[in-house]
N, C-alpha and C. Protein backbone atom coordinates (compact mmCIF):
# COMPACT_ATOMS: atom_id res chain seq x y z
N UNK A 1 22.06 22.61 1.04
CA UNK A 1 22.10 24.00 1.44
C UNK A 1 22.16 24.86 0.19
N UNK A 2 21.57 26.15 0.17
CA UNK A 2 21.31 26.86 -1.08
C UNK A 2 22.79 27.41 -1.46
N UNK A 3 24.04 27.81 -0.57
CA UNK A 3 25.15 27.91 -0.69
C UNK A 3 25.75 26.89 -2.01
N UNK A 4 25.38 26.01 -1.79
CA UNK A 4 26.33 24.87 -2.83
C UNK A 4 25.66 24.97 -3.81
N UNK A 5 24.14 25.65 -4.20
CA UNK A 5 23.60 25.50 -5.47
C UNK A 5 24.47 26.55 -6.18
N UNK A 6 25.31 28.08 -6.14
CA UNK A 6 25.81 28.44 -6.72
C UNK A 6 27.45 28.14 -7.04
N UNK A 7 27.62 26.73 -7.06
CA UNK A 7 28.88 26.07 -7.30
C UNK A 7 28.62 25.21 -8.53
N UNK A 8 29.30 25.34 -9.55
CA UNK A 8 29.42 24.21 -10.71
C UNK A 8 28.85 23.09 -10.78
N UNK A 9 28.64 22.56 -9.73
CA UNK A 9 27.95 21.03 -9.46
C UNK A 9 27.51 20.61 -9.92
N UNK A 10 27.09 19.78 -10.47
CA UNK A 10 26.14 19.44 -11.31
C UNK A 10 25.02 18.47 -9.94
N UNK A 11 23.75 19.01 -10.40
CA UNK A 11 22.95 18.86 -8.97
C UNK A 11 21.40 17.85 -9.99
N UNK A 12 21.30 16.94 -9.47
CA UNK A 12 20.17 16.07 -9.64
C UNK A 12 18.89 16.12 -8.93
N UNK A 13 17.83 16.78 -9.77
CA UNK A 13 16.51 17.33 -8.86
C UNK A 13 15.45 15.59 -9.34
N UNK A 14 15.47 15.02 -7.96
CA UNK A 14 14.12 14.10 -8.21
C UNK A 14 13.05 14.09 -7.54
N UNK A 15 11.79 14.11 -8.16
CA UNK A 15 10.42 14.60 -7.86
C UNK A 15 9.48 12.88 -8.20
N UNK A 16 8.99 13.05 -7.42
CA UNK A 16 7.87 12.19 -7.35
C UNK A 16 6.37 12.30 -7.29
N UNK A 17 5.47 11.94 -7.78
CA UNK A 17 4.29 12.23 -7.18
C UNK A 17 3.07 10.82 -7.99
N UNK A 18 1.68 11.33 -7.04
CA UNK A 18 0.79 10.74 -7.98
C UNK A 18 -0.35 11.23 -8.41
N UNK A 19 -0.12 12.40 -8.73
CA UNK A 19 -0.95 13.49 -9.45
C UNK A 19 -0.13 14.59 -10.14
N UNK A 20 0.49 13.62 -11.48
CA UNK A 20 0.75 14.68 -12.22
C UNK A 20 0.51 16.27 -13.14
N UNK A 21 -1.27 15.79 -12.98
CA UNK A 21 -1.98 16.58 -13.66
C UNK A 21 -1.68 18.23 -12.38
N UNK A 22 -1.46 18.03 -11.40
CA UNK A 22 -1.51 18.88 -10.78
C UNK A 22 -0.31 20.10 -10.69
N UNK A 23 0.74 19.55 -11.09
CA UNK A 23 2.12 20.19 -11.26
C UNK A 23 2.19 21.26 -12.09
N UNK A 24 2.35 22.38 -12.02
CA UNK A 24 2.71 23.16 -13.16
C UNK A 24 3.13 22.82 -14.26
N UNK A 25 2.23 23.47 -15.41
CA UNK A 25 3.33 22.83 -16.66
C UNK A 25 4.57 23.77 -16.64
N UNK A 26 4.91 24.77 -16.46
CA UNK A 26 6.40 25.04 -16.30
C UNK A 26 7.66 24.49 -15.99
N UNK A 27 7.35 23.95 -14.58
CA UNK A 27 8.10 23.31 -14.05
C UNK A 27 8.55 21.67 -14.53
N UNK A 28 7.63 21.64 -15.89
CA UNK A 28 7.54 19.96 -16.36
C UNK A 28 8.06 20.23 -17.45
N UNK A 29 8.36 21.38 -17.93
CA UNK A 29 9.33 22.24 -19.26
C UNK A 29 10.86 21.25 -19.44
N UNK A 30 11.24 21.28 -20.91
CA UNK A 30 13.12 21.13 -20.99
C UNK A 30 13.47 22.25 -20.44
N UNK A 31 14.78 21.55 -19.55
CA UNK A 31 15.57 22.58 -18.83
C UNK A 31 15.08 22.20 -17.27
N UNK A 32 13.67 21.74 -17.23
CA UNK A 32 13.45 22.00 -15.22
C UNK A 32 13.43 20.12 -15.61
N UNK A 33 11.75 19.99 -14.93
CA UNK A 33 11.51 18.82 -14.81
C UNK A 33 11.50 18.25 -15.64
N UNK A 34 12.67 17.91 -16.90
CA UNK A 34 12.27 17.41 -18.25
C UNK A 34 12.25 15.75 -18.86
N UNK A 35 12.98 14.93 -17.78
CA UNK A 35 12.46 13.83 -17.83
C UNK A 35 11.21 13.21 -16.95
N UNK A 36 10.96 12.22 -17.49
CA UNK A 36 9.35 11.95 -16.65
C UNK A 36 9.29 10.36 -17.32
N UNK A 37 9.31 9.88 -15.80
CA UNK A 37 9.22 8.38 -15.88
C UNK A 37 7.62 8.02 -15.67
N UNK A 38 6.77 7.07 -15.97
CA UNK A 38 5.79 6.92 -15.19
C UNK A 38 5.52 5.74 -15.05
N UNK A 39 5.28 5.36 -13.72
CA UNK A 39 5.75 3.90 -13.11
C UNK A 39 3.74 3.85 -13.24
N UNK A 40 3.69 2.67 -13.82
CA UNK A 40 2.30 1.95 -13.37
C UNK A 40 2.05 1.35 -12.30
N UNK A 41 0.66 0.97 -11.93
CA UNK A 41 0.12 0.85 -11.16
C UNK A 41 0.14 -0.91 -11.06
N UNK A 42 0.82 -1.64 -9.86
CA UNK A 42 0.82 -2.99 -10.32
C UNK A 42 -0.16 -3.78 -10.44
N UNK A 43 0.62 -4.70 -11.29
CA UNK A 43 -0.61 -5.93 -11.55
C UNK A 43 -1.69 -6.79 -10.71
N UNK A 44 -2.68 -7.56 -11.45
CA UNK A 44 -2.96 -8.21 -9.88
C UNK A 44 -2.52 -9.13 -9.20
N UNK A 45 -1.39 -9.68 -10.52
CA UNK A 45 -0.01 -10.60 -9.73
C UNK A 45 0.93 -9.78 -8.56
N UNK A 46 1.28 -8.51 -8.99
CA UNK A 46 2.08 -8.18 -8.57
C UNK A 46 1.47 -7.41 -7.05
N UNK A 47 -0.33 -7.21 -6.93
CA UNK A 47 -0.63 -6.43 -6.23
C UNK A 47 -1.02 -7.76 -4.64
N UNK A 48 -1.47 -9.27 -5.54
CA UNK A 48 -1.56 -10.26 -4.81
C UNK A 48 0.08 -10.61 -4.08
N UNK A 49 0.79 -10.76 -4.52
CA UNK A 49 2.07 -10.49 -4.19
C UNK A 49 2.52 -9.36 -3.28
N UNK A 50 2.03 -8.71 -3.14
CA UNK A 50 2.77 -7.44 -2.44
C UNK A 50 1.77 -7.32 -0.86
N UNK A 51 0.59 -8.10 -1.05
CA UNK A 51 -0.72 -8.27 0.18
C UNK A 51 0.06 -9.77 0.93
N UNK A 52 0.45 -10.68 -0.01
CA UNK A 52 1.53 -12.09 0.86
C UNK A 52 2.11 -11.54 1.60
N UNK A 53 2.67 -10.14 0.89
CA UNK A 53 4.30 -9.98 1.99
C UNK A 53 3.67 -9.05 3.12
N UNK A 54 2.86 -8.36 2.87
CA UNK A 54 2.28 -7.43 4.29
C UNK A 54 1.77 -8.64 5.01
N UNK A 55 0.82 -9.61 4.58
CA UNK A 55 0.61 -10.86 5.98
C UNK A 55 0.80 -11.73 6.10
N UNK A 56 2.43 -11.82 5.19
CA UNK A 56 2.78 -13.28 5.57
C UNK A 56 3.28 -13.38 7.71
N UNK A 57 3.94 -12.04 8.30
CA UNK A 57 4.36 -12.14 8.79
C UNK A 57 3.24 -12.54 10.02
N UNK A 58 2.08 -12.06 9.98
CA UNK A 58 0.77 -12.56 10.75
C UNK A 58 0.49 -13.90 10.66
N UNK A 59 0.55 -14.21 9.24
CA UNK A 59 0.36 -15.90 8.75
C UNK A 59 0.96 -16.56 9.64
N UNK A 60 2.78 -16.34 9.84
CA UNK A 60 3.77 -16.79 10.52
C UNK A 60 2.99 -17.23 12.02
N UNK A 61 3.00 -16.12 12.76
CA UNK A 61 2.56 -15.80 14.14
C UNK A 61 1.26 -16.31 14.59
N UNK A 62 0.31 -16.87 13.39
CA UNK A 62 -0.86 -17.07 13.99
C UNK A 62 -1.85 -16.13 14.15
N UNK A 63 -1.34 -14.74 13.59
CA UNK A 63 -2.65 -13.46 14.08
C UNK A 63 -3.51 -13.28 12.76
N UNK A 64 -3.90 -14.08 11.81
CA UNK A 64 -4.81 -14.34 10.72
C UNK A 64 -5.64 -15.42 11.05
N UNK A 65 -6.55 -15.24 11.47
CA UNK A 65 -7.57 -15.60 12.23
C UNK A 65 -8.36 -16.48 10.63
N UNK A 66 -8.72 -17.71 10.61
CA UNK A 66 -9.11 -18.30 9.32
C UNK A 66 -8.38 -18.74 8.17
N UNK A 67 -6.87 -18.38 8.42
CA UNK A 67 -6.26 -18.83 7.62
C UNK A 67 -5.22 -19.84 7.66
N UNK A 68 -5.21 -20.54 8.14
CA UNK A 68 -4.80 -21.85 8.18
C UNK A 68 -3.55 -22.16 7.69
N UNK A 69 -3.01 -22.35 5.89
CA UNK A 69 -2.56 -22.94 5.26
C UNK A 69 -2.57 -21.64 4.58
N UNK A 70 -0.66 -22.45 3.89
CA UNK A 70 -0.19 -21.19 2.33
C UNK A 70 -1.38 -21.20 1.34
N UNK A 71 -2.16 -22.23 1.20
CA UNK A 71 -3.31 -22.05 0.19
C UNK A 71 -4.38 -21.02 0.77
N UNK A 72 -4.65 -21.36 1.86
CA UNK A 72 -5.52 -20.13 2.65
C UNK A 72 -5.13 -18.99 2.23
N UNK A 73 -3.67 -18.42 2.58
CA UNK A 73 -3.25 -17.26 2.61
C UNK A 73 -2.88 -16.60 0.97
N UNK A 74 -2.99 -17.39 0.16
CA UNK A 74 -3.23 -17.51 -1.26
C UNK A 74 -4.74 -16.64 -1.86
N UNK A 75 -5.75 -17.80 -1.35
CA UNK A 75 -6.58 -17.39 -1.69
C UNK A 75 -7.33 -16.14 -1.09
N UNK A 76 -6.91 -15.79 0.20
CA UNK A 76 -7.35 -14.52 0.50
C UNK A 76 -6.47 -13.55 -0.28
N UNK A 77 -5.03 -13.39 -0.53
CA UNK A 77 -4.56 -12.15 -1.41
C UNK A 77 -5.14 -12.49 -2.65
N UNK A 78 -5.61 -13.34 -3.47
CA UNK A 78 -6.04 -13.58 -4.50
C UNK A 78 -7.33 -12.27 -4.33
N UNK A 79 -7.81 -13.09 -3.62
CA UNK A 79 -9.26 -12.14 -3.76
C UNK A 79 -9.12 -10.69 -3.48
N UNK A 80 -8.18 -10.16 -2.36
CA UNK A 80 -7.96 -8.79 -2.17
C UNK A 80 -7.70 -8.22 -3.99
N UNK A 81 -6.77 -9.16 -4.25
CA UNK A 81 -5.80 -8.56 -5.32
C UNK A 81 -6.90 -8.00 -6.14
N UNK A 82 -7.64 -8.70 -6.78
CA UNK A 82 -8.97 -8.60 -7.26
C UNK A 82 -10.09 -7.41 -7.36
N UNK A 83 -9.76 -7.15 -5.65
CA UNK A 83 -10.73 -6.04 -5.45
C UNK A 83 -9.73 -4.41 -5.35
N UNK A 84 -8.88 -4.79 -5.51
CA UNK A 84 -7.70 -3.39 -5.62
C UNK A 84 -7.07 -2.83 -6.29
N UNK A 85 -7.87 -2.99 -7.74
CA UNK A 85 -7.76 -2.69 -9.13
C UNK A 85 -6.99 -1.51 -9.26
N UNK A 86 -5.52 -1.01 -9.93
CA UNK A 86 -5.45 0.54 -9.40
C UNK A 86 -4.87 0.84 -8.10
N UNK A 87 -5.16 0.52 -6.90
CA UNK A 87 -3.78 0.37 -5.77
C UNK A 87 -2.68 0.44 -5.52
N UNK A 88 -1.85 0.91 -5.00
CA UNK A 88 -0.21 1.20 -5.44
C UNK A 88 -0.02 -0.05 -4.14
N UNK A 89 1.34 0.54 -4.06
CA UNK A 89 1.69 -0.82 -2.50
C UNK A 89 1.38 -0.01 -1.52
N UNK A 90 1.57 1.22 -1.23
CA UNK A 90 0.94 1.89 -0.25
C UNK A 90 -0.01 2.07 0.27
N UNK A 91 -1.13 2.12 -0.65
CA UNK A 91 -2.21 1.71 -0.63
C UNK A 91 -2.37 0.26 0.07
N UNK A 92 -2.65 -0.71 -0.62
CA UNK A 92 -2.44 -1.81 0.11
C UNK A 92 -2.11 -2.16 1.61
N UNK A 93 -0.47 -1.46 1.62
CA UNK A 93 -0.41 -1.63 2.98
C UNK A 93 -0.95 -0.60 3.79
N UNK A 94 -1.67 -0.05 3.54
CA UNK A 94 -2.98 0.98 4.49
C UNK A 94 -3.90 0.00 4.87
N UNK A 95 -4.19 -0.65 4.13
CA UNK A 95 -5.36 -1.52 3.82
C UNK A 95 -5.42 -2.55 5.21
N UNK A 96 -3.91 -3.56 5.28
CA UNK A 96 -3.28 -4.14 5.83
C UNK A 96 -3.71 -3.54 7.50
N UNK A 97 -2.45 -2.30 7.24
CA UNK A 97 -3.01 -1.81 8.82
C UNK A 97 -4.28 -1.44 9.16
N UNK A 98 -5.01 -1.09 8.21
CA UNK A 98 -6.54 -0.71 8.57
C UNK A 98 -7.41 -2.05 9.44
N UNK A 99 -7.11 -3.21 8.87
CA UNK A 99 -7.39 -3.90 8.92
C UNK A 99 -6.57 -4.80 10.38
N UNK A 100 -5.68 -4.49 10.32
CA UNK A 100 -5.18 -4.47 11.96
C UNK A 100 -6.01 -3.96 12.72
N UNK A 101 -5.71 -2.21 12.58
CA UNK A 101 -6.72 -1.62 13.80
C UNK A 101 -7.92 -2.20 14.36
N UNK A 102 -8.73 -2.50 13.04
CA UNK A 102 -9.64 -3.10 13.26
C UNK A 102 -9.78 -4.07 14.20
N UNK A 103 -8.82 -5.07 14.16
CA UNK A 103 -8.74 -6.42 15.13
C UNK A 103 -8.38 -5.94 16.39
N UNK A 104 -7.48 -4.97 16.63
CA UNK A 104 -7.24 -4.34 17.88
C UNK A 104 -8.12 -3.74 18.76
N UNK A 105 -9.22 -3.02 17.49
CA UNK A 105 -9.97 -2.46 18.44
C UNK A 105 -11.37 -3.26 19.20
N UNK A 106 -11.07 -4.26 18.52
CA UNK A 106 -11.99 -5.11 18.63
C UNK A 106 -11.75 -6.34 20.12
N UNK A 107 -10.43 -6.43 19.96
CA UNK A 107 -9.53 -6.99 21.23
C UNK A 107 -10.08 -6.09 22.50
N UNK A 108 -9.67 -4.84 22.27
CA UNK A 108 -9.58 -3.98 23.49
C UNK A 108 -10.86 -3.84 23.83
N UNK A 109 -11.70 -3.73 23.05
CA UNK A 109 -13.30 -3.36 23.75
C UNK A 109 -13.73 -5.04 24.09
N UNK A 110 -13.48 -6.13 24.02
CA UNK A 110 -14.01 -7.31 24.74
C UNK A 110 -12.45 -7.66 25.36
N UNK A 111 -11.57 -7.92 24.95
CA UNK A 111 -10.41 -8.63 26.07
C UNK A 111 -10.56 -9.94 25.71
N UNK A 112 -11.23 -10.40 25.69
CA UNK A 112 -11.28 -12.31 25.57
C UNK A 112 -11.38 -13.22 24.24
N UNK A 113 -11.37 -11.93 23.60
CA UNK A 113 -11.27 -12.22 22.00
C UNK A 113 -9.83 -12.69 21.25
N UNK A 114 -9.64 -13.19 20.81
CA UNK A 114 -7.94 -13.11 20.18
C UNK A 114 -7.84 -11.91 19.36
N UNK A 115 -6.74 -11.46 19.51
CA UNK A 115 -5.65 -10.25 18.60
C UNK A 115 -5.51 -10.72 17.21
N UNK A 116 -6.27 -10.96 16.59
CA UNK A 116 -6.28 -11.18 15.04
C UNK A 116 -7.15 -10.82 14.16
N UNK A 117 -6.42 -10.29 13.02
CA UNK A 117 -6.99 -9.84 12.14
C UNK A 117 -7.99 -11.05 11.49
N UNK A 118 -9.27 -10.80 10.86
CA UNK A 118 -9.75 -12.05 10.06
C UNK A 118 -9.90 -11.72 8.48
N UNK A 119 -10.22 -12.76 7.94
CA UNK A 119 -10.58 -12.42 6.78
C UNK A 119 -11.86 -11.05 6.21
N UNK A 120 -12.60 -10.92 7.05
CA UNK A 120 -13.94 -9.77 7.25
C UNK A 120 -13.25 -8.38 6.93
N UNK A 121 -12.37 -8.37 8.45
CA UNK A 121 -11.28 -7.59 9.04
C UNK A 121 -10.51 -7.03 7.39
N UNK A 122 -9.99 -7.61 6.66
CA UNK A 122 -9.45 -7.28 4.84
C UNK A 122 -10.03 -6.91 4.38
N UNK A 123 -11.29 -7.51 3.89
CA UNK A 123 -12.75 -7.47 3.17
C UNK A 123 -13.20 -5.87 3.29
N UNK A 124 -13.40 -5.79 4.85
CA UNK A 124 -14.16 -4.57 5.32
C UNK A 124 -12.88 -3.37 4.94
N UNK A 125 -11.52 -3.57 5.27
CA UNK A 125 -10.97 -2.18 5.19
C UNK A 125 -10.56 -2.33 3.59
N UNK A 126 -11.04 -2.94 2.91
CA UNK A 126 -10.18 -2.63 1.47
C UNK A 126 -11.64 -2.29 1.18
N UNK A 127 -12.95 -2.40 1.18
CA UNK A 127 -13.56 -2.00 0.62
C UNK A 127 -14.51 -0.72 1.42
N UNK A 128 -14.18 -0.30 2.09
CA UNK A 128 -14.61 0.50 3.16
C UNK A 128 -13.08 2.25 2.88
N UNK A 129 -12.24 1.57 3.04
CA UNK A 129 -11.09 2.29 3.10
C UNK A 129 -10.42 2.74 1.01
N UNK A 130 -11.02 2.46 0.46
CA UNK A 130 -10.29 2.12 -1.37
C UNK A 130 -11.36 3.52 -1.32
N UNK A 131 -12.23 3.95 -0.55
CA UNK A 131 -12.81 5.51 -0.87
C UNK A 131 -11.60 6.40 -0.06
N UNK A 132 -11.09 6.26 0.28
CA UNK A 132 -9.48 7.40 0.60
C UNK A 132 -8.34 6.95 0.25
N UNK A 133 -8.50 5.72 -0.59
CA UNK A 133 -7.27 6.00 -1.37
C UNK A 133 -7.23 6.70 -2.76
């Protein structure tokens, strides 16, 4: 509440973004916004890693349609990782659900299909979808 900003406090302003270029330089001045961390963009260890944990839980369940085995599910984040050069995790997991929808919508317009995402299903929204991220 703006009430407590005129109290002694000592008050901690944290800002985030991923377009720094866009910020005022004023506000990026000593005195306002004057520290500035900048977190990179992860690796393709870390980006293959972060695609395991969005489908391991499908892996689990059976709704990864082609993937069989932890080596399966390996070599498909391998290859995502690959193609998502630059990707944050958010990204990624857009990717993930994009790639859901996909299988869903694909369920609902036949019915007799299984509810799973496939390998295509990744393929198509990371490289279809990496133009809006």
């Amino acid at each position: 509440a703006t009430e407590d900003m005129s109290s002694n406090t000592p008050t901690l302003v944290v800002a985030i973004t991923n377009r720094r270029d866009l910020i005022d330089p004023a506000l990026l001045r000593a005195g306002r916004l004057e520290i500035h961390v900048e977190v990179e963009s992860p690796s393709k260890a870390a980006r293959a890693e972060i695609l395991r944990l969005q489908l391991q839980h499908m892996f689990q369940r059976g709704r990864l349609e082609g993937v069989d085995t932890m080596e399966d599910l390996t070599a498909v984040t391998c290859e995502l990782a690959e193609m998502s050069d630059g990707c944050t995790g958010a990204d990624l997991a857009a990717v993930v659900r994009a790639a859901s929808s996909r299988a869903l919508e694909r369920f609902s317009l036949s019915g007799d299909a299984p509810c799973a995402v496939t390998v295509p299903d990744l393929m198509l929204s990371m490289a279809h979808d990496r133009s809006d991220l």
